[in-house]
Each structure stands twice: as structure tokens, then as C-alpha cells.
PDB file of N, CA and C in Angstrom:
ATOM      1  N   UNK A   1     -25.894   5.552 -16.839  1.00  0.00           N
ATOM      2  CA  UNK A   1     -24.815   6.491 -16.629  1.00  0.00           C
ATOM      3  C   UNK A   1     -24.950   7.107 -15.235  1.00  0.00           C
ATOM      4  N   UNK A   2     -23.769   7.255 -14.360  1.00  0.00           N
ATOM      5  CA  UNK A   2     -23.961   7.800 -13.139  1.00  0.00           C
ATOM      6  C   UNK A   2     -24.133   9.806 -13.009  1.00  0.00           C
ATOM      7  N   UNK A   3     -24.635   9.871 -12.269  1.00  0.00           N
ATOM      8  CA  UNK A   3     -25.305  11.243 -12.049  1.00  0.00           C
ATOM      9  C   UNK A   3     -24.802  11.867 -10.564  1.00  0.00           C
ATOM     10  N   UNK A   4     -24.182  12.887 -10.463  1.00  0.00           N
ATOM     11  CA  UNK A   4     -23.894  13.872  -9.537  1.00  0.00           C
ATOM     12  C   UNK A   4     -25.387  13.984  -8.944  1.00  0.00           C
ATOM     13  N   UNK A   5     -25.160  13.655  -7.737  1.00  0.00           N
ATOM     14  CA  UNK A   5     -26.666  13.783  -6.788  1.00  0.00           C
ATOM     15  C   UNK A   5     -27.073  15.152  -6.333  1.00  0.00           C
ATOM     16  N   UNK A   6     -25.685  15.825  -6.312  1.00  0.00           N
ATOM     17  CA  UNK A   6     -25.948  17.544  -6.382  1.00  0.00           C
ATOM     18  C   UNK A   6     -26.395  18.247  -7.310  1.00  0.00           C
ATOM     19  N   UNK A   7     -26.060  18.051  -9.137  1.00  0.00           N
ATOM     20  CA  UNK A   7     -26.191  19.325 -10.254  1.00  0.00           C
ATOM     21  C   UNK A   7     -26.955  18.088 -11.390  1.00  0.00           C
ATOM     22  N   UNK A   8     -26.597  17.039 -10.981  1.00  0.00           N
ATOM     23  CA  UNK A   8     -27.287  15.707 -12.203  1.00  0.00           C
ATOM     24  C   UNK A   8     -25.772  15.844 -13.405  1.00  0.00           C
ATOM     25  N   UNK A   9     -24.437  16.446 -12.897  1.00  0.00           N
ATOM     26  CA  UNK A   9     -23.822  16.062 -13.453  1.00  0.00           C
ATOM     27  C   UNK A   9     -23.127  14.888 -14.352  1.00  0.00           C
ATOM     28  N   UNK A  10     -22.791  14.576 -15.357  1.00  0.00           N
ATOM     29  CA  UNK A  10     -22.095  12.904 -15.583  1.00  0.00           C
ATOM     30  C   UNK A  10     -20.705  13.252 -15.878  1.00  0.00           C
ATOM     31  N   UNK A  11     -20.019  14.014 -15.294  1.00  0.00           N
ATOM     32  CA  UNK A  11     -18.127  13.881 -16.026  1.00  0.00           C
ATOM     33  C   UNK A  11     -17.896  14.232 -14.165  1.00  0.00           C
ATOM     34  N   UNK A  12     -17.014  13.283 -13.969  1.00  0.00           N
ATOM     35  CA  UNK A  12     -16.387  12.878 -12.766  1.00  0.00           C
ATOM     36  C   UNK A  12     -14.474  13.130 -12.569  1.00  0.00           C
ATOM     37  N   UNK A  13     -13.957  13.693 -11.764  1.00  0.00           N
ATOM     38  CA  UNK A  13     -12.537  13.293 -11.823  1.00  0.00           C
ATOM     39  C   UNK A  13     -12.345  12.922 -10.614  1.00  0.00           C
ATOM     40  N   UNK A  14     -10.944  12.378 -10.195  1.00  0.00           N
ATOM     41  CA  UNK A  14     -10.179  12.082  -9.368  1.00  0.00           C
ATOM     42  C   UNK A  14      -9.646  13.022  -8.840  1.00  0.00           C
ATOM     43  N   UNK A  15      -9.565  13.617  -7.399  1.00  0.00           N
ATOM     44  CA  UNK A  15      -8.913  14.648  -7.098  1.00  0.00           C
ATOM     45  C   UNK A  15      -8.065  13.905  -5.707  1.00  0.00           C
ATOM     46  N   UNK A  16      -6.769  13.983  -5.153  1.00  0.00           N
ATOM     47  CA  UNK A  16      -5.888  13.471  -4.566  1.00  0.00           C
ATOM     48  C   UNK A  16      -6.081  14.541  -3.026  1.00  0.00           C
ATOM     49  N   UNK A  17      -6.196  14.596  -2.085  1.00  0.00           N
ATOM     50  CA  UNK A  17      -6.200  15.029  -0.974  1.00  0.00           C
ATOM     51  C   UNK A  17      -5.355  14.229   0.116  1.00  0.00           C
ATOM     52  N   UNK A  18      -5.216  15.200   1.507  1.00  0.00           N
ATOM     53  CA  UNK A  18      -4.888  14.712   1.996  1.00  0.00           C
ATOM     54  C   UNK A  18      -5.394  15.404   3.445  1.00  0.00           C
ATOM     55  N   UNK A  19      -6.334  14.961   3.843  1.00  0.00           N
ATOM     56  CA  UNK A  19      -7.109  15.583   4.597  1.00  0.00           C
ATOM     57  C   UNK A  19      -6.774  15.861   6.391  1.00  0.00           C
ATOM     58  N   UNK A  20      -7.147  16.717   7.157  1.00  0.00           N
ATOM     59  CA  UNK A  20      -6.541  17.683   7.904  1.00  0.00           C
ATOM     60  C   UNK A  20      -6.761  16.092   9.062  1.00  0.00           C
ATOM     61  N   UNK A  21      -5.725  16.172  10.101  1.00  0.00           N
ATOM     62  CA  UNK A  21      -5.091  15.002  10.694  1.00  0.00           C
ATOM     63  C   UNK A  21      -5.077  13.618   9.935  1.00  0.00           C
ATOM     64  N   UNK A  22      -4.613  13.695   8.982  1.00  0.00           N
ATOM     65  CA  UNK A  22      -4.710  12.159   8.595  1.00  0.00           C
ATOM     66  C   UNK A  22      -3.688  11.896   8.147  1.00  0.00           C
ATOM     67  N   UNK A  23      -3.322  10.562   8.539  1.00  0.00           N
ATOM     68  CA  UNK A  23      -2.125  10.279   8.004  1.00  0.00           C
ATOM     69  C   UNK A  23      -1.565   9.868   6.758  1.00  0.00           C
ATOM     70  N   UNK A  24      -2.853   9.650   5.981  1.00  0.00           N
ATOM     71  CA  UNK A  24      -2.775   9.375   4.388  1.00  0.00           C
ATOM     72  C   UNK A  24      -3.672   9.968   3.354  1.00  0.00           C
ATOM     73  N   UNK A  25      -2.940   9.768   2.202  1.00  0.00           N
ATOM     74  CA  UNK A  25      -3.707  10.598   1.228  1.00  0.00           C
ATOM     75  C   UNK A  25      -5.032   9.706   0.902  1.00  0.00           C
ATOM     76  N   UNK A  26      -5.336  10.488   0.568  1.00  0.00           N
ATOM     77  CA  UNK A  26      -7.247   9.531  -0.479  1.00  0.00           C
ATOM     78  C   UNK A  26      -7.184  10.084  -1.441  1.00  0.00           C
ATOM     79  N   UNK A  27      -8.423   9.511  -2.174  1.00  0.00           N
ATOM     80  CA  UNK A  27      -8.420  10.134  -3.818  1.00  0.00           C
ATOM     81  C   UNK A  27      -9.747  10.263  -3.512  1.00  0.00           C
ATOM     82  N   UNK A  28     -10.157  11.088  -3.524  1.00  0.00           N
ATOM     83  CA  UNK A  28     -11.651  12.038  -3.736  1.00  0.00           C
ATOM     84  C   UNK A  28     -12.588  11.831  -5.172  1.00  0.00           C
ATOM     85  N   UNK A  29     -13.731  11.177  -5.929  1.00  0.00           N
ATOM     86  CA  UNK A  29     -14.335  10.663  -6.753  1.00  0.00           C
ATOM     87  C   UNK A  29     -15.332  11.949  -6.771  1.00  0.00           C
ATOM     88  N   UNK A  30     -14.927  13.221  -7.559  1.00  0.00           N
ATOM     89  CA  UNK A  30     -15.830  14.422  -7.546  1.00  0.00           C
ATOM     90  C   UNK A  30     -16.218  14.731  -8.965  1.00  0.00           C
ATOM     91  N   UNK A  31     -17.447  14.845  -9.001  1.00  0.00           N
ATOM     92  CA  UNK A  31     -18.496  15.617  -9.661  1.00  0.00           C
ATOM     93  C   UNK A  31     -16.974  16.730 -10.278  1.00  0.00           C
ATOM     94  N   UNK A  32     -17.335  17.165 -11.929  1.00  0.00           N
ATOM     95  CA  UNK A  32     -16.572  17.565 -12.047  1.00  0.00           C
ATOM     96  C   UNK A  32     -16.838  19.024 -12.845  1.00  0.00           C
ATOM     97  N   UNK A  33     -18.456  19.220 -12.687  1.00  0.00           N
ATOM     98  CA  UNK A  33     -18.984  20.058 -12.589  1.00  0.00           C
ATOM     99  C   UNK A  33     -19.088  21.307 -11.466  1.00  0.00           C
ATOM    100  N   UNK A  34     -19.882  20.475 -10.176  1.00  0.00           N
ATOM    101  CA  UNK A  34     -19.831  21.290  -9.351  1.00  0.00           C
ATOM    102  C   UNK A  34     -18.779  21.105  -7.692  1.00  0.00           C
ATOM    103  N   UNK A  35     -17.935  20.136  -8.204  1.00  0.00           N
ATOM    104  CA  UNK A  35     -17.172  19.292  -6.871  1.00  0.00           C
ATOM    105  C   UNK A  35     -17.428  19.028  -5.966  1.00  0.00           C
ATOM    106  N   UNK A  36     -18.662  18.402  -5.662  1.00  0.00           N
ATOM    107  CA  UNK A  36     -19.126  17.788  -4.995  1.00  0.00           C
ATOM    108  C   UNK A  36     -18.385  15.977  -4.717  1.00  0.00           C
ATOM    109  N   UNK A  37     -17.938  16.018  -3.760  1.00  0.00           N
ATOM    110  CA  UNK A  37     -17.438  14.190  -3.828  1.00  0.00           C
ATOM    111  C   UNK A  37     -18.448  12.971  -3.736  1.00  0.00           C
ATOM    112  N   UNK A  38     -18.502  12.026  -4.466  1.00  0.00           N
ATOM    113  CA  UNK A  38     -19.268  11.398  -4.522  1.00  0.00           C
ATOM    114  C   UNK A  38     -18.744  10.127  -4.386  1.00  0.00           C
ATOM    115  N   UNK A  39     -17.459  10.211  -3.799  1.00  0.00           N
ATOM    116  CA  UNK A  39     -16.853   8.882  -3.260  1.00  0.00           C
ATOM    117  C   UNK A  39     -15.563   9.149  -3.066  1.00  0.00           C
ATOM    118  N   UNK A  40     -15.233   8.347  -2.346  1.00  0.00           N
ATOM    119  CA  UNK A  40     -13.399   8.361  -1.746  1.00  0.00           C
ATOM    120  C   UNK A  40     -13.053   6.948  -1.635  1.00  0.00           C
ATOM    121  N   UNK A  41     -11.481   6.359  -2.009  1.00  0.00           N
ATOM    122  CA  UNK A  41     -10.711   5.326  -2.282  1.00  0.00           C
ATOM    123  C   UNK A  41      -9.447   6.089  -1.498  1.00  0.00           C
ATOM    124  N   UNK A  42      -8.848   4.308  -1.509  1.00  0.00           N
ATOM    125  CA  UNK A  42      -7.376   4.911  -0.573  1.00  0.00           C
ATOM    126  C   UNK A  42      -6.552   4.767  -2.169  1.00  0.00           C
ATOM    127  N   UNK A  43      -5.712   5.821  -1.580  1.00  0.00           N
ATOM    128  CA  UNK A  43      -4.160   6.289  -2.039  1.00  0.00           C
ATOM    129  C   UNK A  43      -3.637   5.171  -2.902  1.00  0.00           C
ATOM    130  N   UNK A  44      -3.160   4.323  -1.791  1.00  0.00           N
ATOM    131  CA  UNK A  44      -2.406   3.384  -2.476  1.00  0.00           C
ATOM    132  C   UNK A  44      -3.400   2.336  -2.404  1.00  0.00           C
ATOM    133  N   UNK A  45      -2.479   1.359  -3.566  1.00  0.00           N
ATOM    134  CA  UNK A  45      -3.674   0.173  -3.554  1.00  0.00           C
ATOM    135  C   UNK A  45      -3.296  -1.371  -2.708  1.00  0.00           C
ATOM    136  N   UNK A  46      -3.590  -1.514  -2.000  1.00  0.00           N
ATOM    137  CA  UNK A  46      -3.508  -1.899  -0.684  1.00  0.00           C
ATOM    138  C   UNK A  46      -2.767  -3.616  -1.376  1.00  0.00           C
ATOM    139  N   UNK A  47      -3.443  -4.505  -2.326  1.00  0.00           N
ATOM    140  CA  UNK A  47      -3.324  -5.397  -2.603  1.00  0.00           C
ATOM    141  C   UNK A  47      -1.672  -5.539  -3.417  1.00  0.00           C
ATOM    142  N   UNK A  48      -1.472  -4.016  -4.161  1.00  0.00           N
ATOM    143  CA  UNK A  48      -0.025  -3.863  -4.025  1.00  0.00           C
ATOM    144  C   UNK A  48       1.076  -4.032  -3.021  1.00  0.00           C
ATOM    145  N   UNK A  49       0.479  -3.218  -2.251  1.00  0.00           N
ATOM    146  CA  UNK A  49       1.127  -3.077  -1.159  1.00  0.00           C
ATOM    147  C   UNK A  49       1.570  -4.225  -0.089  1.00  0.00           C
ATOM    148  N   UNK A  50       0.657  -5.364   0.007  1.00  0.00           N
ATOM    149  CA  UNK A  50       0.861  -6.025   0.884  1.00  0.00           C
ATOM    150  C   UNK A  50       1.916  -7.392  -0.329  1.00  0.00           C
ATOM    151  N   UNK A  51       1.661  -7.661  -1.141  1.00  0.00           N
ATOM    152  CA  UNK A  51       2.444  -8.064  -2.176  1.00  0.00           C
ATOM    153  C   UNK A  51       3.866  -8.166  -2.154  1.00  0.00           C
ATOM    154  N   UNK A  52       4.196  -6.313  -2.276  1.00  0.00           N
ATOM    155  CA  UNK A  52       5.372  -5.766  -2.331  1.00  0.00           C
ATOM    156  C   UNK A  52       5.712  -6.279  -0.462  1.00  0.00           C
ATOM    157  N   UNK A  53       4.916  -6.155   0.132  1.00  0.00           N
ATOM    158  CA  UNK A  53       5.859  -6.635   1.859  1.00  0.00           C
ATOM    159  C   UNK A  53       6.098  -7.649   1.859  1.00  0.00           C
ATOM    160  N   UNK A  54       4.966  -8.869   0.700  1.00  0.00           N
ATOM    161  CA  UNK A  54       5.126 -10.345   1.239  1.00  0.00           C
ATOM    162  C   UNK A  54       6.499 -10.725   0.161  1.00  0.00           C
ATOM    163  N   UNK A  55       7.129 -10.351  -0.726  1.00  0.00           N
ATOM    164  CA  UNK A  55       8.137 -10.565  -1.274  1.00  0.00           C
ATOM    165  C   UNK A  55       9.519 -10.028  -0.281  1.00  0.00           C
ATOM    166  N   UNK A  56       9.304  -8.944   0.770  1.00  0.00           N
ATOM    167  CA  UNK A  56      10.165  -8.164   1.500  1.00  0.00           C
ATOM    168  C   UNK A  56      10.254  -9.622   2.357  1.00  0.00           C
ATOM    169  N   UNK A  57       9.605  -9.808   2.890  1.00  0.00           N
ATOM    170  CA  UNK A  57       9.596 -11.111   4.040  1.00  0.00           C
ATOM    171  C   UNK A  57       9.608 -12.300   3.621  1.00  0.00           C
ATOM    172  N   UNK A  58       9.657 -12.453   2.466  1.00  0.00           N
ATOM    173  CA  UNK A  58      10.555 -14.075   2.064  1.00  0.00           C
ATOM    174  C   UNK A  58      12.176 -13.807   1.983  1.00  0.00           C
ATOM    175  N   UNK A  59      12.543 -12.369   1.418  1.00  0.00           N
ATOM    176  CA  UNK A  59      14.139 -12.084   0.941  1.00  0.00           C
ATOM    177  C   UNK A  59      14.417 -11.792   2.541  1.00  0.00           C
ATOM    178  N   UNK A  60      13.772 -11.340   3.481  1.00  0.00           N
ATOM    179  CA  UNK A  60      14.267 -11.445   4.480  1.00  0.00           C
ATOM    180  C   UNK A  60      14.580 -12.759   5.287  1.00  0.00           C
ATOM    181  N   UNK A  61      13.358 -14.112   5.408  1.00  0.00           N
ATOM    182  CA  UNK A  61      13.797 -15.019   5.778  1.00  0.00           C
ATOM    183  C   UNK A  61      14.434 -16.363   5.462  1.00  0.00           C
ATOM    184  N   UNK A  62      14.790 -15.379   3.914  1.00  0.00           N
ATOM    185  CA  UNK A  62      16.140 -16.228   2.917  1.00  0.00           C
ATOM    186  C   UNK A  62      17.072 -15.519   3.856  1.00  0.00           C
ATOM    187  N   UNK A  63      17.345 -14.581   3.479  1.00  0.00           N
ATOM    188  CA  UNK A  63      18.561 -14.066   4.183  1.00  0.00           C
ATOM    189  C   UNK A  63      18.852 -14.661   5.957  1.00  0.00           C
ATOM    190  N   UNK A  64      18.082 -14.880   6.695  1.00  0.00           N
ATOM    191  CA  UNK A  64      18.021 -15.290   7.904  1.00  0.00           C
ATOM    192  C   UNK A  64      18.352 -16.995   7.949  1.00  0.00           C
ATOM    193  N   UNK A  65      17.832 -17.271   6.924  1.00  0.00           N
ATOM    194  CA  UNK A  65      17.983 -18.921   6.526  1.00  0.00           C
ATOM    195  C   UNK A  65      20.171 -19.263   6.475  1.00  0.00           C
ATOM    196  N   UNK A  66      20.127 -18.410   5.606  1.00  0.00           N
ATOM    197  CA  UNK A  66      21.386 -18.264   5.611  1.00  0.00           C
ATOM    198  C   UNK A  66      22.506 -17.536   6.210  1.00  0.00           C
ATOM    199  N   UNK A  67      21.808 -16.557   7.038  1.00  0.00           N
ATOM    200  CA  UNK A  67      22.791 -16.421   8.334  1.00  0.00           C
ATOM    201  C   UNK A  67      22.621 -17.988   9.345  1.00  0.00           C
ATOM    202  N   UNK A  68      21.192 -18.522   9.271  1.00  0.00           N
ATOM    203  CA  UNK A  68      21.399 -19.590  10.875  1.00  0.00           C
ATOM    204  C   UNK A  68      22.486 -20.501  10.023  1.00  0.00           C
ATOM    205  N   UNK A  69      22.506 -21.091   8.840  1.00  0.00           N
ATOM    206  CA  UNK A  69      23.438 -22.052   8.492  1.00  0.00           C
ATOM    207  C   UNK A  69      24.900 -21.905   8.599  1.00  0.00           C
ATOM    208  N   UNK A  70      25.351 -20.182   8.262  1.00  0.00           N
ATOM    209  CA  UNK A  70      26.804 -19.496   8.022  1.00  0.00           C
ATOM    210  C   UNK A  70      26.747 -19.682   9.886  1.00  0.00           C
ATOM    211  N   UNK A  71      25.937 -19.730  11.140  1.00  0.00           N
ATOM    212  CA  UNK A  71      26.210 -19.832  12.367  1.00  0.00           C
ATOM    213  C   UNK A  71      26.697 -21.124  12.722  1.00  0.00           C
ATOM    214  N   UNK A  72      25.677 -21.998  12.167  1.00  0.00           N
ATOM    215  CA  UNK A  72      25.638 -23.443  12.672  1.00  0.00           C
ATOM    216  C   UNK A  72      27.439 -24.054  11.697  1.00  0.00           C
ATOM    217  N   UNK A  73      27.463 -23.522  10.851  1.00  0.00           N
ATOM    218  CA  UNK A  73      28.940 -24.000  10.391  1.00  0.00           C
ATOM    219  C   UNK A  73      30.289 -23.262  11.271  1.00  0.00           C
ATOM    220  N   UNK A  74      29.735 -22.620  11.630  1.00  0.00           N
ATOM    221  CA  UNK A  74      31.148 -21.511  12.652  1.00  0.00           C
ATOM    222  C   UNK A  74      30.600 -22.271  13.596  1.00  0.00           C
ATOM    223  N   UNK A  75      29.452 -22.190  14.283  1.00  0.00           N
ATOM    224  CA  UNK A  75      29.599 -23.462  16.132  1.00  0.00           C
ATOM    225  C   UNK A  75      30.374 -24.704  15.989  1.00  0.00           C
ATOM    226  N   UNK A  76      30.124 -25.445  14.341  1.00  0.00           N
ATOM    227  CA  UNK A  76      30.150 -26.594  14.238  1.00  0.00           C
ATOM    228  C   UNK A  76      31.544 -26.694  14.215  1.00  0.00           C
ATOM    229  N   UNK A  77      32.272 -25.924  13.245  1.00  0.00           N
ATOM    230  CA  UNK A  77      33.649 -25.436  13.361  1.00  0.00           C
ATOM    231  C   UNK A  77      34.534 -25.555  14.823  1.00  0.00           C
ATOM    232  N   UNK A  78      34.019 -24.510  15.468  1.00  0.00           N
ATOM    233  CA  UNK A  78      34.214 -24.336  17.086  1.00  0.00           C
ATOM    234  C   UNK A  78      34.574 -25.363  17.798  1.00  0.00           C
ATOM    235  N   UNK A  79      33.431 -26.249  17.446  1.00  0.00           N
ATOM    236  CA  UNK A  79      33.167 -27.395  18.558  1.00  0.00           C
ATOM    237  C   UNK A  79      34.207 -28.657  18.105  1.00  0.00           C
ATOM    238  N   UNK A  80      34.968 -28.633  16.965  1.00  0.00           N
ATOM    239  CA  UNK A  80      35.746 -29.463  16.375  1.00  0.00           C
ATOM    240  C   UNK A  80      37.261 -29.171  17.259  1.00  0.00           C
ATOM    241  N   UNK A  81      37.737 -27.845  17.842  1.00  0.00           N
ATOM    242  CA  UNK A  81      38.540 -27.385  18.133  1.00  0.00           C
ATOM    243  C   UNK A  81      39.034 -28.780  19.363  1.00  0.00           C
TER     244      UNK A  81
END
């Protein structure tokens, strides 16, 4: 069982901060005795996060896929004139 290195505590919480110049929150792993932190994690969970962008950047270069074709049919158009 893990132990608070400050009081020999064992009940731990999560406390959410957002610490002075920083641009993101953390989650603080404190002793829940005497609040002492005994570890910090980021905010968000990163493997989400990059997930959620890599689905953003396929619907984006669908969408781009199908603007160059809606182009290449209007040049192709054009050039028939």
C-alpha cells in the first residue's frame, strides 16, 4: 500500500490546479491527510487528444479531396469552352 512520505498517510485524492504562469491545468496526486503532493499528471489525456485531432485531419483532407475534384471539374468544364 502506498504511504504519504510526509504523515505515512494511505488515502490520496486528486486535486485539479492550475498553477501561477501556466498555461494548463494539472491534477495534483495529494496525500489526503496532510496535502502534501505526491505526484502530478496532465489535465487532459493527451492520447485523447491527439486521436480527437487525427480524426479532425482526415475530415479535413476529405473535405479538401473534394474541393480539388469540384476544381478540376469547373477547369475541366472551362477548358471545353
Amino acid at each position: 500500500m502506498s504511504k504519504c512520505g510526509s504523515c505515512s498517510g494511505t488515502r490520496f485524492k486528486v486535486v485539479e490546479q492550475s498553477p501561477e504562469d501556466s498555461r494548463y491545468k494539472l491534477l495534483f496526486i495529494q496525500c489526503a491527510t496532510c496535502q502534501v503532493p505526491v505526484g502530478v499528471t496532465e489535465y487532459y489525456n493527451s492520447g485523447a487528444m491527439l486521436d480527437k485531432l487525427e480524426k479532425k485531419l482526415k475530415s479535413i483532407e476529405s473535405q479538401i479531396s473534394i474541393l480539388d475534384h469540384n476544381i478540376r471539374a469547373v477547369a475541366q468544364a472551362l477548358s471545353r469552352r
